[in-house]
Protein backbone atom coordinates (compact mmCIF):
# COMPACT_ATOMS: atom_id res chain seq x y z
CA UNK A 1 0.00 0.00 0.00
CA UNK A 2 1.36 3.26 -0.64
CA UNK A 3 1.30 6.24 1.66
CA UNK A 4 -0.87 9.22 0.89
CA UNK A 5 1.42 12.63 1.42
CA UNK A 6 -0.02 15.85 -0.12
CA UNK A 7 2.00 19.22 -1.07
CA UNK A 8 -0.15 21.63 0.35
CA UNK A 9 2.01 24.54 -0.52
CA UNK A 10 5.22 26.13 1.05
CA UNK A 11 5.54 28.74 2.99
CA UNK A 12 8.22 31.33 2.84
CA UNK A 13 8.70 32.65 6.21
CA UNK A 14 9.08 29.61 7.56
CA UNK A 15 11.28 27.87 4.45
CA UNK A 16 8.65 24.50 4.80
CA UNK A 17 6.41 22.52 2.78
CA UNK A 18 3.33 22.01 4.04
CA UNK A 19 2.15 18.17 4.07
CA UNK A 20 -1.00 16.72 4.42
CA UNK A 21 -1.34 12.91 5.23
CA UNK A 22 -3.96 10.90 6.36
CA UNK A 23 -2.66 10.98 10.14
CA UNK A 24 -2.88 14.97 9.79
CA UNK A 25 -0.51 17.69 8.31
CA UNK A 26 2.58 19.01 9.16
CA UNK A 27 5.58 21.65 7.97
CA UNK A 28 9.17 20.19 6.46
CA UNK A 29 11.30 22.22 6.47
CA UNK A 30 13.84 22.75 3.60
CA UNK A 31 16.95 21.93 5.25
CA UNK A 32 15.90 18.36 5.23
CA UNK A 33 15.46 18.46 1.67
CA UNK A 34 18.93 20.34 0.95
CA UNK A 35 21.14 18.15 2.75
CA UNK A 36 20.53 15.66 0.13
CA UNK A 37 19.77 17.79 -2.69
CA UNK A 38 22.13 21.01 -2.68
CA UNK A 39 24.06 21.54 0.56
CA UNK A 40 24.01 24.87 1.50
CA UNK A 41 21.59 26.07 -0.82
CA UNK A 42 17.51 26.27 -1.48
CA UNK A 43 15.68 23.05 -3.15
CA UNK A 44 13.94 24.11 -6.39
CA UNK A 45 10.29 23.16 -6.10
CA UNK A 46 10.42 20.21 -8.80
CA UNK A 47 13.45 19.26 -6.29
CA UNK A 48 11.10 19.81 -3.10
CA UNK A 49 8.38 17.65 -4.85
CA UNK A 50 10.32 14.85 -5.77
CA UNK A 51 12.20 14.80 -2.62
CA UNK A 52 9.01 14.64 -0.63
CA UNK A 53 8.11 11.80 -3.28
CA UNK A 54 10.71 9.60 -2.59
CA UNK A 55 10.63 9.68 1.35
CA UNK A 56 7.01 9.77 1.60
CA UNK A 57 6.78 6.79 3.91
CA UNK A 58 9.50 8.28 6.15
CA UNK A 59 6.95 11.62 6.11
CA UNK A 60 4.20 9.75 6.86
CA UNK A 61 5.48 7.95 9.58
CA UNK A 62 6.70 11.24 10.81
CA UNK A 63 3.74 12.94 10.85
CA UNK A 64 1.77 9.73 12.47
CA UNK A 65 4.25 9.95 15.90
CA UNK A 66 3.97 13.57 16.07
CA UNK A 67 0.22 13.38 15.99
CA UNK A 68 0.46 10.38 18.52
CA UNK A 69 2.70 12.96 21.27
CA UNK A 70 6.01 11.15 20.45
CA UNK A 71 9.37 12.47 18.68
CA UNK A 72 10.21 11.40 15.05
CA UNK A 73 14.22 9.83 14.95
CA UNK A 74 16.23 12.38 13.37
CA UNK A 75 16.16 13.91 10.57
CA UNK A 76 12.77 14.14 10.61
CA UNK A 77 12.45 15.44 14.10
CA UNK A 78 12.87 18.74 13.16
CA UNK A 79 9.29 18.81 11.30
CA UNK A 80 6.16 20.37 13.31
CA UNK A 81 2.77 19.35 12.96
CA UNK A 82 0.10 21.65 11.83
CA UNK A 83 -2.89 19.67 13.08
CA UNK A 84 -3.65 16.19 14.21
CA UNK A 85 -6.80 14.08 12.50
């Protein structure tokens, strides 16, 4: 089964995606996404996309402990949820 993660736009202030999954929605932030992509440096948003592509099961199980009170393992626990479901 593959997990449902939604781009639900970035914000700029905050230098995030916003993610939507079926656990709830939450921001990642860039820096994630740059470590892999372009050290240093901004991930284009075809970059941002795919990245969030290919570690969409990471994401979701991200955004499931978060909503459940606990602390993603690193990277990921850098990410803040939005809103539970």
């Amino acid at each position: 089964m593959t997990a449902r993660v939604e781009v639900r736009g970035r914000d700029v202030a905050r230098e995030a995606y916003r993610i939507e999954t079926d656990a709830g929605r939450a921001w990642v932030p860039e820096c994630l996404m740059a470590q892999a992509l372009r050290p240093g440096g901004r991930p284009s948003h075809q970059d941002a996309y795919e990245w969030i592509a290919a570690h969409r099961q990471a994401l979701v199980r991200a955004v499931t402990q978060l909503a459940c009170g606990a602390t993603p393992r690193p990277p990921y626990d850098i990410m803040t949820l939005i809103e539970a479901r």
